[in-house]
Each structure stands twice: as C-alpha cells, then as structure tokens.
C-alpha atoms as a PDB file:
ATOM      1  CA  UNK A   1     -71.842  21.229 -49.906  1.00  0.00           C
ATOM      2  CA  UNK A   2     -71.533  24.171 -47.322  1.00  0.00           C
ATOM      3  CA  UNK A   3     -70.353  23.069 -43.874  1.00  0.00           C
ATOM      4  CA  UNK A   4     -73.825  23.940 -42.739  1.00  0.00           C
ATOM      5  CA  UNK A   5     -75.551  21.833 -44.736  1.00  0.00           C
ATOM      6  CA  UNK A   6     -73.205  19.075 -43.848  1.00  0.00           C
ATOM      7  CA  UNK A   7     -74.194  19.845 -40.493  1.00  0.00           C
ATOM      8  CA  UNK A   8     -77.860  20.017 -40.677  1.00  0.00           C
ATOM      9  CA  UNK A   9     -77.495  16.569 -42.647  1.00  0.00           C
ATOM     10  CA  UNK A  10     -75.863  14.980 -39.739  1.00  0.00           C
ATOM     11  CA  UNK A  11     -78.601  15.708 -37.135  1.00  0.00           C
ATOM     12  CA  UNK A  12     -80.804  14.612 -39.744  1.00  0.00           C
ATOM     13  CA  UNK A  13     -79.186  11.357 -40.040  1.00  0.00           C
ATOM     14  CA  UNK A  14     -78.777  11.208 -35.772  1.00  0.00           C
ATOM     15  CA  UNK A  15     -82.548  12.196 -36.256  1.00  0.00           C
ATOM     16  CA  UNK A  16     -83.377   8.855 -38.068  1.00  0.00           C
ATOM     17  CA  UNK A  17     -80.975   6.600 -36.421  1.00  0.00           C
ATOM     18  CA  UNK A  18     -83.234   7.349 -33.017  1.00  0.00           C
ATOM     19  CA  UNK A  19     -79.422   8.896 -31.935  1.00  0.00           C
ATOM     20  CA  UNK A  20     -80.907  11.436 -29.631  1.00  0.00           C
ATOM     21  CA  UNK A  21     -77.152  11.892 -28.290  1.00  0.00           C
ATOM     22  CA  UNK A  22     -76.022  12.462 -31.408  1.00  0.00           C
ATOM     23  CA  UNK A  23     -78.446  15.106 -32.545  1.00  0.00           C
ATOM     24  CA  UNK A  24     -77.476  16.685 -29.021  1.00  0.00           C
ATOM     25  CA  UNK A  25     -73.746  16.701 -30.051  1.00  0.00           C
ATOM     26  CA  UNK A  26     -74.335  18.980 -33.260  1.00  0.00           C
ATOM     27  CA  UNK A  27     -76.270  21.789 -30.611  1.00  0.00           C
ATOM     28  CA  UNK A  28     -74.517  24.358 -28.660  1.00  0.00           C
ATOM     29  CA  UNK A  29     -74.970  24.386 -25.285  1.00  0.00           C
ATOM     30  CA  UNK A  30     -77.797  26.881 -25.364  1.00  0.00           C
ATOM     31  CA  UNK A  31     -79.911  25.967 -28.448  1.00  0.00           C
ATOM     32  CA  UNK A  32     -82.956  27.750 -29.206  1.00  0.00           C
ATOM     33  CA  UNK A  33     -86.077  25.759 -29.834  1.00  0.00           C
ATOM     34  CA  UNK A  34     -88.986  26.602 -31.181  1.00  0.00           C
ATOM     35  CA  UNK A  35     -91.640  23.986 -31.198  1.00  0.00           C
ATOM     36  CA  UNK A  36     -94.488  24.060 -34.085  1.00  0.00           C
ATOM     37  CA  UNK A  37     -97.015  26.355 -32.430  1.00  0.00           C
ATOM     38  CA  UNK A  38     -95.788  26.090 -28.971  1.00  0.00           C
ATOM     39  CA  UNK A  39     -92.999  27.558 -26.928  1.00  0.00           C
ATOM     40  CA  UNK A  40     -89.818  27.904 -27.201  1.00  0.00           C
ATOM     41  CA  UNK A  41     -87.015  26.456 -25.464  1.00  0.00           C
ATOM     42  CA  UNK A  42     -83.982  27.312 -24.205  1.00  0.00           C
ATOM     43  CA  UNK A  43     -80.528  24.888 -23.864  1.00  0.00           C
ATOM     44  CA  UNK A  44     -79.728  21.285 -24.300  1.00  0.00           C
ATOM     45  CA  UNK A  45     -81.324  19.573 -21.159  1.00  0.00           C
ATOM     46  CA  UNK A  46     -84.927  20.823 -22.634  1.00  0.00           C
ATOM     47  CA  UNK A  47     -84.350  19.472 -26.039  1.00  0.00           C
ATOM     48  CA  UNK A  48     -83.320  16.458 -24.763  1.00  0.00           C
ATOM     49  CA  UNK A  49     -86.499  15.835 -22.673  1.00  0.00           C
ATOM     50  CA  UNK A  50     -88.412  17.327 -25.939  1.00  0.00           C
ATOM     51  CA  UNK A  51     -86.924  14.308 -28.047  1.00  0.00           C
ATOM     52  CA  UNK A  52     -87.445  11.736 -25.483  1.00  0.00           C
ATOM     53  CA  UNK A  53     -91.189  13.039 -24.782  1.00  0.00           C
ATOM     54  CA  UNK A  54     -91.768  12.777 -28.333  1.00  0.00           C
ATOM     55  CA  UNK A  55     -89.978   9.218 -28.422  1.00  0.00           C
ATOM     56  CA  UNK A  56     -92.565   8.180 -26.511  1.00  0.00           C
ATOM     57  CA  UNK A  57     -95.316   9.213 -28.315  1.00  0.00           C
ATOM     58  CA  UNK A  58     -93.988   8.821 -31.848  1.00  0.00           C
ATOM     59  CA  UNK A  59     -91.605   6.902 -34.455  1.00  0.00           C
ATOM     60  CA  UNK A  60     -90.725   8.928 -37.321  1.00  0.00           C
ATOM     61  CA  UNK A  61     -88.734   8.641 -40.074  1.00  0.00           C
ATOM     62  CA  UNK A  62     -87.730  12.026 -41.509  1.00  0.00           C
ATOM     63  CA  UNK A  63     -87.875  11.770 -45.999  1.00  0.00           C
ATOM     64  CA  UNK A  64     -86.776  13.354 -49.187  1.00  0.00           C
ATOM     65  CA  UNK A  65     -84.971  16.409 -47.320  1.00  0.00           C
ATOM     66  CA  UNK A  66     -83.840  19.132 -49.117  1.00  0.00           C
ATOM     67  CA  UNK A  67     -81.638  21.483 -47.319  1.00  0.00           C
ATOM     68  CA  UNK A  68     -80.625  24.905 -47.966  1.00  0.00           C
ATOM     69  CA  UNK A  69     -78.056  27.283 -46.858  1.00  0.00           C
ATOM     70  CA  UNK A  70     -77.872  31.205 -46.833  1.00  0.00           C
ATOM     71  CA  UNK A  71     -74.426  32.839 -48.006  1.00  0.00           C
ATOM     72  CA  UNK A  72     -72.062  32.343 -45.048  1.00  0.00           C
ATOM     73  CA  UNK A  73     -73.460  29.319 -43.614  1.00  0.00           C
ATOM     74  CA  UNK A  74     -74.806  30.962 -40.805  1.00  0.00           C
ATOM     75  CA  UNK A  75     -78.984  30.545 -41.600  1.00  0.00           C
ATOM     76  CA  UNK A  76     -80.094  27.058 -43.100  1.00  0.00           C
ATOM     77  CA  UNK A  77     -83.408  26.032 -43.809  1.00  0.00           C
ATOM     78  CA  UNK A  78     -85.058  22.752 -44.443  1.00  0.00           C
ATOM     79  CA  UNK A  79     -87.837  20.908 -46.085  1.00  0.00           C
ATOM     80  CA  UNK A  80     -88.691  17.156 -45.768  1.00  0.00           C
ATOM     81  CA  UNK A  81     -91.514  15.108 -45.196  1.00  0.00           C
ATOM     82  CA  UNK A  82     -92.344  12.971 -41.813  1.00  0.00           C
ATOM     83  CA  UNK A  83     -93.659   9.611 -41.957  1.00  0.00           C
ATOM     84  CA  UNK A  84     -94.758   8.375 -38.848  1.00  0.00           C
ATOM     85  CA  UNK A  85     -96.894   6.865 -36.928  1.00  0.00           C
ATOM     86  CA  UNK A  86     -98.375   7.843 -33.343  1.00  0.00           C
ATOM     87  CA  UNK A  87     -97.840   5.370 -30.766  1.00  0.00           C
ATOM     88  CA  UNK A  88     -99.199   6.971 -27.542  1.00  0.00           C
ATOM     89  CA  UNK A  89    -101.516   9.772 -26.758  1.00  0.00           C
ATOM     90  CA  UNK A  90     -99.848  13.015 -26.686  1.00  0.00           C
ATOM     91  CA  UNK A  91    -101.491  15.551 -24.096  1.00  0.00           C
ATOM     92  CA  UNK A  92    -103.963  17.892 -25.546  1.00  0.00           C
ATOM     93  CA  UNK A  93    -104.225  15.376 -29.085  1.00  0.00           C
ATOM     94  CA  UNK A  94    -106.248  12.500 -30.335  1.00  0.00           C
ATOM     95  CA  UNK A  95    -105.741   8.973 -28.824  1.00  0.00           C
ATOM     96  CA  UNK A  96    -103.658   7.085 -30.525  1.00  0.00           C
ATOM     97  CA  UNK A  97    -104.225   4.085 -31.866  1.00  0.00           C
ATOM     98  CA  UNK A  98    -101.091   2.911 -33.571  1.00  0.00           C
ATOM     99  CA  UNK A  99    -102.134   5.950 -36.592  1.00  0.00           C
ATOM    100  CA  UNK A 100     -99.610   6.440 -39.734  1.00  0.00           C
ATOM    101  CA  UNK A 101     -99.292   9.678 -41.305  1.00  0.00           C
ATOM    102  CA  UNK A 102     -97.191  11.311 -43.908  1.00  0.00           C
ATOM    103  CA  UNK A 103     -96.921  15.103 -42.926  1.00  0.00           C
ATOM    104  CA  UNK A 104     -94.663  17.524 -45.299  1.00  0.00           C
ATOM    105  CA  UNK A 105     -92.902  19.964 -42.614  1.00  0.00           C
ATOM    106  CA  UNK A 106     -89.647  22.299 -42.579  1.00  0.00           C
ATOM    107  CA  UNK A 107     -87.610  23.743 -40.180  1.00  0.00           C
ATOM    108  CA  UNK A 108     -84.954  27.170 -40.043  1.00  0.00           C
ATOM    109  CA  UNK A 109     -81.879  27.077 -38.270  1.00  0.00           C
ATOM    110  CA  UNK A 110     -78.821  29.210 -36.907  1.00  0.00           C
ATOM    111  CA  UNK A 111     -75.730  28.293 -36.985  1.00  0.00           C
ATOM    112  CA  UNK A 112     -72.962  29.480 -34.638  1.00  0.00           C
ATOM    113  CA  UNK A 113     -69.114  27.644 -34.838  1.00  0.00           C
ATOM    114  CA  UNK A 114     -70.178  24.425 -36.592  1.00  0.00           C
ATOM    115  CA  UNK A 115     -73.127  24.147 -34.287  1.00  0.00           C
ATOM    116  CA  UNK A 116     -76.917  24.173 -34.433  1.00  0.00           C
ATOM    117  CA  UNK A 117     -77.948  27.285 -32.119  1.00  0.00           C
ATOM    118  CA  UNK A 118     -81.236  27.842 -33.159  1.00  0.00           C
ATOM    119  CA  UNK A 119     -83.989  24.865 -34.439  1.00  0.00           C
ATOM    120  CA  UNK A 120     -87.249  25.998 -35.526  1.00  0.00           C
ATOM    121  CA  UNK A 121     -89.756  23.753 -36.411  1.00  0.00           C
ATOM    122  CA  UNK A 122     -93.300  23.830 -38.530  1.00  0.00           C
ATOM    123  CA  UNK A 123     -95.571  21.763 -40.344  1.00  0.00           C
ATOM    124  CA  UNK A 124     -99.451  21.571 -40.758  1.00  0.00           C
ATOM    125  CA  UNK A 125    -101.281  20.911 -36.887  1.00  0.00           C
ATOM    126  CA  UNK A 126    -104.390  20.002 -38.935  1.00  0.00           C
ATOM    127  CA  UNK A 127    -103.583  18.336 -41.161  1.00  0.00           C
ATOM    128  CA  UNK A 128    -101.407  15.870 -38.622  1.00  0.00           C
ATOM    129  CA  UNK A 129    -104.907  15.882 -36.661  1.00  0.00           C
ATOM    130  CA  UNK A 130    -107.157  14.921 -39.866  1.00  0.00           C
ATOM    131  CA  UNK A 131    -104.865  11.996 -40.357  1.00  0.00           C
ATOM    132  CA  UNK A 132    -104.772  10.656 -36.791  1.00  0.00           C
ATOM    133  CA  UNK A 133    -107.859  11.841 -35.386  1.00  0.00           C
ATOM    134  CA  UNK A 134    -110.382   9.094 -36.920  1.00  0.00           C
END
C-alpha cells in the first residue's frame, strides 16, 4: 500500500474512533479544506472547530472505503459511504429529530511530507436532505 494511502487510512480510522486529535495530527499546519458546497478553509484551528461543529450535530460512521492513490503519492482520492444519523439541527437544514441516513460520498486529497495538506469533501446535499427532511 502507498504511504499515502496508509495515511489517508489513518485519518479514516481517527475519523471513526471520534479522535478529532488524531485526524489533526495527520494535517499540516495549513490544511486546505473544502467543505461540500461551502467554503473553504484554511489551517488546523478551522478544521478543528469544523469537526467539533459537526460533532455536535452528527455521529457518523464512515463505511466500505476504497482509497486510491495517484503515481507519487502526492494526490489520493476516496470513496466510502456515511452512515449517520443527525442529532441536532444544523443552521440553514432540517430539524433534526434523531434521523439515520446512509449517504455514499468521496473526498480528494494532497499530500505534502507524509501529511494531509489539502481535504476536499463531496457527497449528494439532496439526497442527505430527502433522507432527513421528513
């Protein structure tokens, strides 16, 4: 397995465990993220508050990823699917009511010295809102 790979396993695994230090540890300093059909943000202390935010709201459990890397490790791409379920009402989208949903989504990556620099995220708005949005 290419060391990126290993890598994009890892804050996979830190994903699951609810190990938002750990997923931090696998990021340089000043990560690019790209939230599905939002903004992106720039360094560490933003994705942190962006995983804690989204503790808050929901519990998800990250299944059957496949990941993928491009010849020299430095691009990696990802496909998985989320099951979740929505445990307070995000701002903006429905109430939530203690909702489940099983949402296929993928992300893209950069990789710079061992290190995530770049996280981009996607998967299906709707279809997230046709699930929860009773």
């Amino acid at each position: 397995m290419a060391a990126s790979e290993t890598v994009i396993r890892s804050y996979y695994d830190a994903f699951n465990a609810g190990d938002v230090e750990g997923m931090l540890a696998l990021l340089t300093e000043d990560v690019l993220h790209d939230i599905n059909q939002g903004a992106r943000e720039v360094g560490k202390a933003a994705f942190r508050a962006f995983l804690l935010r989204m503790a808050a709201h929901y519990r998800e459990e990250l299944r059957d990823i496949v990941v993928m890397s491009g010849e020299g490790g430095r691009r990696a791409a990802s496909e998985f699917i989320v099951h979740g379920t929505y445990l307070a009402t995000d701002a903006g989208l429905p109430e939530a009511r203690g909702q489940t949903y099983v949402l296929p989504a993928g992300a893209f990556f950069d990789l710079r010295d061992g290190l995530i620099a770049r996280v981009s995220n996607y998967y299906n708005l709707a279809d997230w809102i046709a699930q929860v949005g009773d």
